[in-house]
Structure formats: structure tokens, C-alpha cells
N, C-alpha and C. Protein backbone atom coordinates (compact mmCIF):
# COMPACT_ATOMS: atom_id res chain seq x y z
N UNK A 1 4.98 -40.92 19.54
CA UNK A 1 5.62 -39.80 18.89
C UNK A 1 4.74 -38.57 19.03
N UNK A 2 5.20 -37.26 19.56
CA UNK A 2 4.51 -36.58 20.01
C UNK A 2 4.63 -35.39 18.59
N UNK A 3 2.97 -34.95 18.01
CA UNK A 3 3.49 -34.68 16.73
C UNK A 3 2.87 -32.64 17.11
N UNK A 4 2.35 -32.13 18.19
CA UNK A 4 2.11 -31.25 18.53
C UNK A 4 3.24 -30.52 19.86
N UNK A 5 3.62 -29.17 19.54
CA UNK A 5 4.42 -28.53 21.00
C UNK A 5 3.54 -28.78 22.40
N UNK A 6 3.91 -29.09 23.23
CA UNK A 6 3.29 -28.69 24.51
C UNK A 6 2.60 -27.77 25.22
N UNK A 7 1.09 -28.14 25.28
CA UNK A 7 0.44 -26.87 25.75
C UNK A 7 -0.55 -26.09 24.43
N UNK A 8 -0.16 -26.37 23.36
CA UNK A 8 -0.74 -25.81 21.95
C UNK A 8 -1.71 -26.52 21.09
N UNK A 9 -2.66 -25.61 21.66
CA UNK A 9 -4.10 -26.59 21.13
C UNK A 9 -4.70 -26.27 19.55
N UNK A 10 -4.46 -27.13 19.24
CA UNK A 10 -4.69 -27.09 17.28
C UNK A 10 -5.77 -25.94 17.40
N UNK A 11 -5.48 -25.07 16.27
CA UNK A 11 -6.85 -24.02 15.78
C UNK A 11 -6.97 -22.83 16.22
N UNK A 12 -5.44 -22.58 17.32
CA UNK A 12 -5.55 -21.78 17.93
C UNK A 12 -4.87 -20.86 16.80
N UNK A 13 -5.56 -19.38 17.38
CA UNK A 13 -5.32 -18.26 16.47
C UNK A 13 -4.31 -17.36 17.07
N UNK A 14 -3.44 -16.04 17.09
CA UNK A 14 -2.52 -15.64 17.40
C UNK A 14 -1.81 -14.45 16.38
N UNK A 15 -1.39 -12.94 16.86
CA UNK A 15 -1.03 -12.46 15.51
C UNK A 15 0.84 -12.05 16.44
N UNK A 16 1.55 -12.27 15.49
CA UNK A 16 2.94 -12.26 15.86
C UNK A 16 3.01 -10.60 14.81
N UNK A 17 3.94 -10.00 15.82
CA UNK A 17 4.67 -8.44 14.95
C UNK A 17 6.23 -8.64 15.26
N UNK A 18 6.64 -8.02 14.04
CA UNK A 18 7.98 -7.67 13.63
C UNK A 18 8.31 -6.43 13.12
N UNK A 19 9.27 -5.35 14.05
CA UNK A 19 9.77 -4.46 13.56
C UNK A 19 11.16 -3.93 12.60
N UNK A 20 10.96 -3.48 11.78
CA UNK A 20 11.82 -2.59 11.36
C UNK A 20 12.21 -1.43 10.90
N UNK A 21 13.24 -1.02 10.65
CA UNK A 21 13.59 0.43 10.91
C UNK A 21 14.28 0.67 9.44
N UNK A 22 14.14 1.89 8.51
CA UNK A 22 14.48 2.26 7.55
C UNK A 22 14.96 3.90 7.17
N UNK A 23 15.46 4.39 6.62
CA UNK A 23 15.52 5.96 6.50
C UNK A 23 15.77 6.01 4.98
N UNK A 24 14.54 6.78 4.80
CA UNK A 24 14.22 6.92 3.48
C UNK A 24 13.86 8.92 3.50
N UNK A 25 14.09 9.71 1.80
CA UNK A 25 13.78 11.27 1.92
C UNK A 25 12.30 10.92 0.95
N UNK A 26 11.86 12.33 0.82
CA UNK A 26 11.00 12.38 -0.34
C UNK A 26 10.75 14.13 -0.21
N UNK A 27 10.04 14.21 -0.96
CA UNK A 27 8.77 15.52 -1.12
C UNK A 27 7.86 15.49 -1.26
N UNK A 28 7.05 16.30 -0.50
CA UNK A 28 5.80 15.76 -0.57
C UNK A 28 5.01 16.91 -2.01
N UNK A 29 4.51 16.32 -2.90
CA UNK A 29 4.03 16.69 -3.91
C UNK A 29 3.79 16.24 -4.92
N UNK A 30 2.20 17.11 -5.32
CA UNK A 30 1.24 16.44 -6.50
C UNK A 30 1.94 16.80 -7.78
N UNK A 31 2.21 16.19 -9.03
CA UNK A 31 2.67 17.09 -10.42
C UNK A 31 1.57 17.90 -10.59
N UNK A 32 0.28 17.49 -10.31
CA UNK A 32 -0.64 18.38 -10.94
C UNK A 32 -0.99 19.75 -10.45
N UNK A 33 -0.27 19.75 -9.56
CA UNK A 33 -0.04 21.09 -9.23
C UNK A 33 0.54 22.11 -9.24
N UNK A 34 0.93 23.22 -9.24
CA UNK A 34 2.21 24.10 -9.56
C UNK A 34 2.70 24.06 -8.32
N UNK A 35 3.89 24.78 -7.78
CA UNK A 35 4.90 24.98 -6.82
C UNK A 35 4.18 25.48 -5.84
N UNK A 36 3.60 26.69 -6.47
CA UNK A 36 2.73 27.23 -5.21
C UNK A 36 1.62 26.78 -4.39
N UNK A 37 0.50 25.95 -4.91
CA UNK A 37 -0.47 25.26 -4.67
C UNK A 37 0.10 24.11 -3.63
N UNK A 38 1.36 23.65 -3.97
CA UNK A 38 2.17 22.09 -3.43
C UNK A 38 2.55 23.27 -2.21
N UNK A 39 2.93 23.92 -2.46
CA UNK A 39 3.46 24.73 -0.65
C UNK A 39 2.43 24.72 0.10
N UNK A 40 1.67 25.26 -0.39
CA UNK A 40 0.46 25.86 0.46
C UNK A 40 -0.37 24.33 0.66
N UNK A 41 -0.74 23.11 0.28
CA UNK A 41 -1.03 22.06 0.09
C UNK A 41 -0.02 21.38 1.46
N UNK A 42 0.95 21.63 1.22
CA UNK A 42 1.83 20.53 2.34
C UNK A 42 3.07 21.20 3.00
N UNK A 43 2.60 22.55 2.92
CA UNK A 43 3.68 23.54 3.57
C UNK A 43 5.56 22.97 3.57
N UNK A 44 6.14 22.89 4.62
CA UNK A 44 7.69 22.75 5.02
C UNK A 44 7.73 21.17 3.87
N UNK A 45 6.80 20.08 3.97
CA UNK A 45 6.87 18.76 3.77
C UNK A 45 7.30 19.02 1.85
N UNK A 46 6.72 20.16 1.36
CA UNK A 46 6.78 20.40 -0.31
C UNK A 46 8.45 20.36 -0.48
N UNK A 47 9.45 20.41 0.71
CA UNK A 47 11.02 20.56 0.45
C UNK A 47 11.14 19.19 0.71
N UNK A 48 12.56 19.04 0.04
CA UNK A 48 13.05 17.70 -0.29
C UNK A 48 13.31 17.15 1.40
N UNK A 49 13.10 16.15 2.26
CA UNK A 49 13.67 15.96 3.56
C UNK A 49 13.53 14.85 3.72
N UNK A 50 13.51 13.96 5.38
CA UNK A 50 14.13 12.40 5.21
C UNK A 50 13.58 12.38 6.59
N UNK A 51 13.14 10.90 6.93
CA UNK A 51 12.87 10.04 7.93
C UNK A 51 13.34 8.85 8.06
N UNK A 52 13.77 8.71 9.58
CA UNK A 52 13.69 7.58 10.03
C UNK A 52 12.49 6.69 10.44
N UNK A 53 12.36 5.83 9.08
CA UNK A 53 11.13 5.38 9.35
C UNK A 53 11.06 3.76 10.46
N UNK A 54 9.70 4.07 11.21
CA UNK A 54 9.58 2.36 11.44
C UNK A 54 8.79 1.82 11.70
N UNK A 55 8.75 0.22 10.72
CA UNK A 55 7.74 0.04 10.82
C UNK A 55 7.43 -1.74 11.29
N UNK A 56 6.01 -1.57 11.93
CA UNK A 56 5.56 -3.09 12.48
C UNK A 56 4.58 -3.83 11.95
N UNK A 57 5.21 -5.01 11.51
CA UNK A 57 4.43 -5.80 10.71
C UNK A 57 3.60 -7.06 11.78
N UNK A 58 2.21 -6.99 11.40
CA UNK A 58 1.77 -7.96 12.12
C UNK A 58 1.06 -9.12 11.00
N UNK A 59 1.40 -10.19 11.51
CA UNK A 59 1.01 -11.69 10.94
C UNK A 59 0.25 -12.47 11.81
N UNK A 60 -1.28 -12.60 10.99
CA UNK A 60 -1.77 -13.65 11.87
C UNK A 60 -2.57 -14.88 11.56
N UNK A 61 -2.32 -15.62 12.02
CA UNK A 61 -2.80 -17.36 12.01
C UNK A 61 -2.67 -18.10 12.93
N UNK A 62 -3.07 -19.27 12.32
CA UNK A 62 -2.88 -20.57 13.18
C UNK A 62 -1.84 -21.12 14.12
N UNK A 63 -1.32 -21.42 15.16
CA UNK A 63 -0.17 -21.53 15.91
C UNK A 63 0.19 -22.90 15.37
N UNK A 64 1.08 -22.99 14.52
CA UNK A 64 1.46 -24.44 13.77
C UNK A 64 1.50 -25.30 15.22
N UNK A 65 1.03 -26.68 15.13
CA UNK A 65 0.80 -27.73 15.96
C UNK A 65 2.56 -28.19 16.44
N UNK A 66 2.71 -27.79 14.98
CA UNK A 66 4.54 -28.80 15.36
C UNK A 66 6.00 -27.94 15.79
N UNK A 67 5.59 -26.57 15.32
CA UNK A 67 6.62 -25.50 15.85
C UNK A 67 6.23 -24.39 16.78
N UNK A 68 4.89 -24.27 17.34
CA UNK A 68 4.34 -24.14 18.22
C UNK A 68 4.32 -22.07 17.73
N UNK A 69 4.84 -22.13 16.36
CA UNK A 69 4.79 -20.45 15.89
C UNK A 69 3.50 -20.21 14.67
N UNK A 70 3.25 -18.95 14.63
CA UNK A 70 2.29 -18.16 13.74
C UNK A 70 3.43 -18.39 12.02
N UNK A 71 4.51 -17.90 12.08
CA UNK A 71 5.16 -17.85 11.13
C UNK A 71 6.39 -18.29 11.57
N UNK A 72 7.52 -18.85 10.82
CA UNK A 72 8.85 -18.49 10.75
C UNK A 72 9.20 -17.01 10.68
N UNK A 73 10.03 -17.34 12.32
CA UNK A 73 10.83 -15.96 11.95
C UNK A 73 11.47 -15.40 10.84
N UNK A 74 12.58 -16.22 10.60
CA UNK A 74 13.49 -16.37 9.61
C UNK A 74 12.86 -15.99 8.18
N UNK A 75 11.59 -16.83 7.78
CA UNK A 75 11.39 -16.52 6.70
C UNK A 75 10.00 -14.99 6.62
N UNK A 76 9.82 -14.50 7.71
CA UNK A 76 9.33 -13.32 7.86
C UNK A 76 10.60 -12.00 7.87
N UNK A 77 11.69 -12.50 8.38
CA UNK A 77 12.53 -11.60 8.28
C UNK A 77 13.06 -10.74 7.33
N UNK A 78 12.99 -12.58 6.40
CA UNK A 78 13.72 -12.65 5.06
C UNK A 78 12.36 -11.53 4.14
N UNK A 79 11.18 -11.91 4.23
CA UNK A 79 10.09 -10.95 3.37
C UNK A 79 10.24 -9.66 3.74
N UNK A 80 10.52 -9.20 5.00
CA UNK A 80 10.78 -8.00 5.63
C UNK A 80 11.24 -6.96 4.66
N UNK A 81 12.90 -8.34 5.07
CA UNK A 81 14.09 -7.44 3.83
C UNK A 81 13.84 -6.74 2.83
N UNK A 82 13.18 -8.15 1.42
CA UNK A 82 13.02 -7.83 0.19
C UNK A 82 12.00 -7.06 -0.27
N UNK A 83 10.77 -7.04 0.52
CA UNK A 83 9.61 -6.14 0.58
C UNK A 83 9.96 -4.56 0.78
N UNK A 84 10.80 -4.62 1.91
CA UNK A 84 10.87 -3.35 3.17
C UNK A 84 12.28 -2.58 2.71
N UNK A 85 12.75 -3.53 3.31
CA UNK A 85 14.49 -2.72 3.44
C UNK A 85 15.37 -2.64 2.07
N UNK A 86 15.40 -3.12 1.07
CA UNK A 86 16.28 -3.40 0.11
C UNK A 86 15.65 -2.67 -0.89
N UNK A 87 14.29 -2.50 -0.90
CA UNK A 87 13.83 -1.27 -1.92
C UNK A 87 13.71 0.25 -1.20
N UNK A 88 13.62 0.39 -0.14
CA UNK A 88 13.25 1.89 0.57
C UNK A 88 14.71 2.28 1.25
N UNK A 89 15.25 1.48 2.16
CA UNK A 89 16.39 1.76 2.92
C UNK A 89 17.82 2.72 2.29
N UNK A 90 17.96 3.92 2.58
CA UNK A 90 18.79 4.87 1.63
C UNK A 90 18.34 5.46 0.57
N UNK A 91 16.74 5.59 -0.36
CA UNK A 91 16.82 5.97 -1.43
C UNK A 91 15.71 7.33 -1.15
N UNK A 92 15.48 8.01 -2.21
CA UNK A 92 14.99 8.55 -2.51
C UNK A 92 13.24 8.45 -3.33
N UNK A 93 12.13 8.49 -1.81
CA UNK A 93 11.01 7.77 -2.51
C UNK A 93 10.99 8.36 -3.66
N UNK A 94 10.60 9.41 -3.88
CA UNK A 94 10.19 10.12 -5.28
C UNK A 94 11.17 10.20 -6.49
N UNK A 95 12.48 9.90 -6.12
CA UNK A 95 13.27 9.39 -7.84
C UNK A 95 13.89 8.07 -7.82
N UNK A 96 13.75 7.25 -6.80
CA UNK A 96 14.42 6.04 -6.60
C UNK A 96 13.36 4.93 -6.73
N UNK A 97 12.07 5.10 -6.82
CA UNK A 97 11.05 4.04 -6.23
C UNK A 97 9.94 4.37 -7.33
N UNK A 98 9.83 3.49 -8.40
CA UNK A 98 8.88 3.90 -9.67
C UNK A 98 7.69 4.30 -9.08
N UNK A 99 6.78 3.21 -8.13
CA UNK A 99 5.85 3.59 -7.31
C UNK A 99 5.01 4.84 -7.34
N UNK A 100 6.49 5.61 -6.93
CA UNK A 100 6.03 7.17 -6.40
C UNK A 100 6.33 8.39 -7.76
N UNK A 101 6.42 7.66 -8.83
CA UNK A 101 6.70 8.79 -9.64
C UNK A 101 5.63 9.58 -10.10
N UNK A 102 4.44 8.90 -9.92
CA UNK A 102 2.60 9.62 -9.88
C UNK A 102 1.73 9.82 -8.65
N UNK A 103 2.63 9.23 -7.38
CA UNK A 103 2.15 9.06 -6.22
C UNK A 103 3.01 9.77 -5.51
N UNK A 104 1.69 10.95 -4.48
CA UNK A 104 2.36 11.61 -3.82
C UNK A 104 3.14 10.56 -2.77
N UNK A 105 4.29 10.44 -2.12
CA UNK A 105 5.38 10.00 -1.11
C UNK A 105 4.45 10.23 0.08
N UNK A 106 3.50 10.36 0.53
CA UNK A 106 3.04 10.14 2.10
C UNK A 106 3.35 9.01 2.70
N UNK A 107 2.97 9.19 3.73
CA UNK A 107 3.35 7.99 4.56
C UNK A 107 2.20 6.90 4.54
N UNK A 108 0.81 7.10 4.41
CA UNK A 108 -0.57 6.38 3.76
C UNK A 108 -0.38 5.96 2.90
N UNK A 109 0.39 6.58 1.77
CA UNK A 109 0.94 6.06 0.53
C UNK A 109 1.99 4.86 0.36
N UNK A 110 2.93 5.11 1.25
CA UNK A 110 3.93 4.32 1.37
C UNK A 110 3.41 3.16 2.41
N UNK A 111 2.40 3.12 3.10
CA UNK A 111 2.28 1.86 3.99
C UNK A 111 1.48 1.04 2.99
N UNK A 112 0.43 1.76 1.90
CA UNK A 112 0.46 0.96 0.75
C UNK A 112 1.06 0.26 0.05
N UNK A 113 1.77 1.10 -0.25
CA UNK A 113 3.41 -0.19 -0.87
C UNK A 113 3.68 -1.14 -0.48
N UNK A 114 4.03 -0.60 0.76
CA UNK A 114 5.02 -1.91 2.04
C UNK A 114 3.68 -3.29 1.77
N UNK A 115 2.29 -3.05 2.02
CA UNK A 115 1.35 -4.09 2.04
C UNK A 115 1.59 -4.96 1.26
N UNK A 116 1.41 -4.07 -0.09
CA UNK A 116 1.47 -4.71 -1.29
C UNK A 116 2.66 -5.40 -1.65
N UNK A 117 3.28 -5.42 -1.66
CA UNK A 117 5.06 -6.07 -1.57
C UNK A 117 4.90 -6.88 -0.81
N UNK A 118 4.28 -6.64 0.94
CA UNK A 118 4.87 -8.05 1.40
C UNK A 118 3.66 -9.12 0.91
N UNK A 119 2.16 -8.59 0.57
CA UNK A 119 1.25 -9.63 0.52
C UNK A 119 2.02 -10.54 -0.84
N UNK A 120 3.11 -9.97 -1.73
CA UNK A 120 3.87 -11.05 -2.65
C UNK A 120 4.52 -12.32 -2.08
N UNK A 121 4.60 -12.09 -0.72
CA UNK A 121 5.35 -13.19 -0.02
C UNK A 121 5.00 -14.07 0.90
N UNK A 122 3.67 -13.17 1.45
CA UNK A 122 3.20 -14.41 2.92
C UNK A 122 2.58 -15.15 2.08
N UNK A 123 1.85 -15.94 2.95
CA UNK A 123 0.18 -16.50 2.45
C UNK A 123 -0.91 -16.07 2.61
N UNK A 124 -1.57 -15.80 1.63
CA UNK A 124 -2.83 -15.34 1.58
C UNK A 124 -3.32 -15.02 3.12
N UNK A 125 -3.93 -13.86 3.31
CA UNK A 125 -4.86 -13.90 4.75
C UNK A 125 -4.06 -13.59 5.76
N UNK A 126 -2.03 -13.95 5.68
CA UNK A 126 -1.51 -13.79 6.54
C UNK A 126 -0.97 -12.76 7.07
N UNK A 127 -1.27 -11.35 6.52
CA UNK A 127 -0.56 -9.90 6.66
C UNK A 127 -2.11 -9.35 7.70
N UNK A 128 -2.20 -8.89 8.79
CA UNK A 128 -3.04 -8.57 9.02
C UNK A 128 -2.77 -7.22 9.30
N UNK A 129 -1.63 -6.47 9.73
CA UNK A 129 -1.38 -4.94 9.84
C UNK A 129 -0.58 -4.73 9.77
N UNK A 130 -0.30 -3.09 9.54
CA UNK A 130 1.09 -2.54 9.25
C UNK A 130 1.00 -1.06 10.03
N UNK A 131 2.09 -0.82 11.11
CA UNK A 131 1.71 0.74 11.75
C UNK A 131 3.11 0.82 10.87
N UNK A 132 3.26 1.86 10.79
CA UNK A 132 4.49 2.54 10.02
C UNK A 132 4.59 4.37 10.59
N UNK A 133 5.54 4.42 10.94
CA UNK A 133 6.20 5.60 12.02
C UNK A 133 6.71 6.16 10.84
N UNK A 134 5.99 7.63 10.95
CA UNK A 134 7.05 8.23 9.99
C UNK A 134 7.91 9.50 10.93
N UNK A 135 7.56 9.82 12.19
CA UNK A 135 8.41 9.96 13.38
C UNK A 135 7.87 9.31 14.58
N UNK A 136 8.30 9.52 15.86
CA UNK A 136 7.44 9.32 17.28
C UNK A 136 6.05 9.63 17.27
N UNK A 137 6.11 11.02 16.83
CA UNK A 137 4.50 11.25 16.99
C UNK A 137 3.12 10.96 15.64
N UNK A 138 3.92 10.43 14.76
CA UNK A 138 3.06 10.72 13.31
C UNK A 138 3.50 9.17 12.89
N UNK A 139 2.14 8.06 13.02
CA UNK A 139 1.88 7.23 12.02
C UNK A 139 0.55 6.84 12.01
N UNK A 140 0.75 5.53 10.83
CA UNK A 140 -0.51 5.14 9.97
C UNK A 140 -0.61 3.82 10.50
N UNK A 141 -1.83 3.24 10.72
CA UNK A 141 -1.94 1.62 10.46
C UNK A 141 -2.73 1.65 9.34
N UNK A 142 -2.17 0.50 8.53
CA UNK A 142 -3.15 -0.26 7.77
C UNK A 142 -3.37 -1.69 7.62
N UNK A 143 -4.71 -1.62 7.13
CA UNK A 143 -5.12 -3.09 7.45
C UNK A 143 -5.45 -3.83 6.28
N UNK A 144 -5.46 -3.43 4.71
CA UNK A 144 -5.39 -3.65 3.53
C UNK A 144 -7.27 -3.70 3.48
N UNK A 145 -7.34 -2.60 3.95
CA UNK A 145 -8.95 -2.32 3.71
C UNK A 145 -9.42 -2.00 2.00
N UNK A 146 -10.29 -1.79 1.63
CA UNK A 146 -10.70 -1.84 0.80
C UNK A 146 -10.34 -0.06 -0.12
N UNK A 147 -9.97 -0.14 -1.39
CA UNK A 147 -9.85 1.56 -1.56
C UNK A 147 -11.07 2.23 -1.42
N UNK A 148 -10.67 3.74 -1.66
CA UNK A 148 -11.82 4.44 -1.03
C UNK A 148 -12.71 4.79 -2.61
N UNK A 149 -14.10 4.58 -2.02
CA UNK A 149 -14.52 4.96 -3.67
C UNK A 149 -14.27 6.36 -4.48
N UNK A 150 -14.49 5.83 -5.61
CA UNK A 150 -13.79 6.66 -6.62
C UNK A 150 -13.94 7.93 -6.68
N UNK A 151 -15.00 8.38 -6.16
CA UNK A 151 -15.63 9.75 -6.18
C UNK A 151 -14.96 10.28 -4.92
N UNK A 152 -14.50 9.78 -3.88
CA UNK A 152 -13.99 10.29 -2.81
C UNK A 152 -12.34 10.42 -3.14
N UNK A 153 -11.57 10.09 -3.97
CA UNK A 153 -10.28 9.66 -4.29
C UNK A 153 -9.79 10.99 -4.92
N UNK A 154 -8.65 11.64 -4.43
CA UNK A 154 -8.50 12.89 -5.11
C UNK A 154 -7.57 12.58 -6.21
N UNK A 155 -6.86 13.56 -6.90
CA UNK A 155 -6.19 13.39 -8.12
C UNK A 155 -4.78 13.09 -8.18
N UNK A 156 -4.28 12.94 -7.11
CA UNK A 156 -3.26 12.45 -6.59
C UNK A 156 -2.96 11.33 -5.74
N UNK A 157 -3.82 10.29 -6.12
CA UNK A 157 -3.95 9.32 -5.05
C UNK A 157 -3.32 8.10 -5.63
N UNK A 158 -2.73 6.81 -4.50
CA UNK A 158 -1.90 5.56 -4.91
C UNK A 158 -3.14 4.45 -6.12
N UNK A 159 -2.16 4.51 -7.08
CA UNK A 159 -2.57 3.32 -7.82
C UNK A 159 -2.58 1.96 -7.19
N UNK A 160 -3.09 0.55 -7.82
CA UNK A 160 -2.55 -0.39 -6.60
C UNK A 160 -1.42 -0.79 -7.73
N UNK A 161 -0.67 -2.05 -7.17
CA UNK A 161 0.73 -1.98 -7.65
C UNK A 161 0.43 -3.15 -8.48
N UNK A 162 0.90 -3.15 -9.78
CA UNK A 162 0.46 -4.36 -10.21
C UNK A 162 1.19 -5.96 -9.92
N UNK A 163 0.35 -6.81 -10.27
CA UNK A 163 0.61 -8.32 -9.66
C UNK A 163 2.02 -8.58 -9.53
């Protein structure tokens, strides 16, 4: 009984990505600021506007011995969804998404989120990056690095999300 795929040598390591695509608006802006400071701070971005966002999730581990994959598709898809698409897809970051009601809506900001949401679903260790497009020419990777210390952190910066 052959209990390994063909060709797939136990221990082997491997990171699998999955994209998806979302369109979400926001504004970009601090409360602690007045109107004018938020213009001049994030110019055209301080008006209400919208992206097609997208983004690629990478997972990495062990190449299971018996299905010869890093993850289930299916059940990566499925975290995708409930993480990704079913909270962001159509809304409004800044009045639709509690998240962002103290957090400026960037896109650094928001690949925070996405982390944090999906690390609710893989297994431990198994989220290794996230690029997130907030057009063709403008995105972020993250790698769930460590926050930045406190003294460097301005007054508008992402909380982490609780458990």
C-alpha cells in the first residue's frame, strides 16, 4: 500500500499562493487631525474613493506525503472568503469595517487586517505572505513581522486585532 504521492520526498518544504480580487472605498484620514492637515497629509487620497483591490496569499509548509499539496485548496479558498472577501468585498473600509474606525484605511493597514483574520484560520506558521495591490503600480507585502517600536509608531497607527 503505497502511503506517499509519487516523486514526494517527506520534509519537503514549498510555499503555494492564492489570489484574490476585491473592491473596496475608503478615505484616507487621521481623526486627530483637522481637514486641513488630512489634505495636506494625504492630498486627493483625504476624498472618499475606491479600489480594485488584489490580493496574494502565500502558504508555506510541508508537501503532505499523501496528497502530495502544501494546503487544501478548497479549504484555503474557503479562509480566503471569510477572512478576505465577505468582510471587505463592496463595503466601505472606514464606516463598514470596525477595524478602521481609529485606523487610518491604508493599504499597510489593511494588509494588517487581511493577516490577522486569516492567521484565525490556517495553522500556526502557515501564512507566510501577503502582497496586496491597491492598483498595478502601488502595493505592500507583508510578512507578519514584528510591530514597529513604540517610539517610532505615529498617532494614527493599526492596533492589533484582538484574539
Amino acid at each position: 500500500m503505497q502511503t506517499s504521492a509519487p516523486g514526494v520526498k517527506p520534509g519537503r518544504t514549498t510555499a503555494f499562493s492564492r489570489t484574490e480580487t476585491f473592491c473596496a472605498s475608503h478615505r484616507l484620514t487621521c481623526k486627530r487631525l483637522s481637514d486641513t492637515e488630512n489634505q495636506k497629509l494625504f492630498g486627493k487620497s483625504s476624498r472618499r474613493h475606491g479600489h480594485n483591490y488584489k490580493v496574494v496569499v502565500t502558504v508555506r509548509g510541508e508537501i503532505n506525503p499523501t496528497s502530495g499539496m502544501v494546503v487544501d485548496l478548497e479549504d484555503l479558498k474557503a479562509y480566503m472568503k471569510e477572512a478576505i472577501t465577505e468582510p471587505l468585498d463592496r463595503k466601505d473600509l472606514d464606516q463598514d469595517i470596525p477595524y478602521f474606525a481609529n485606523v487610518v484605511s491604508t493599504t499597510e493597514n489593511l494588509a494588517l487586517f487581511i493577516w490577522e483574520n486569516l492567521q484565525r484560520h490556517l495553522p500556526a506558521g502557515a501564512l507566510y505572505k501577503i502582497k496586496l495591490y491597491e492598483t498595478e503600480e502601488n502595493s505592500i507585502i507583508y510578512k507578519g513581522e514584528a510591530p514597529a517600536p513604540a517610539a517610532v509608531k505615529s498617532m494614527c497607527t493599526a492596533p492589533l486585532l484582538p484574539p
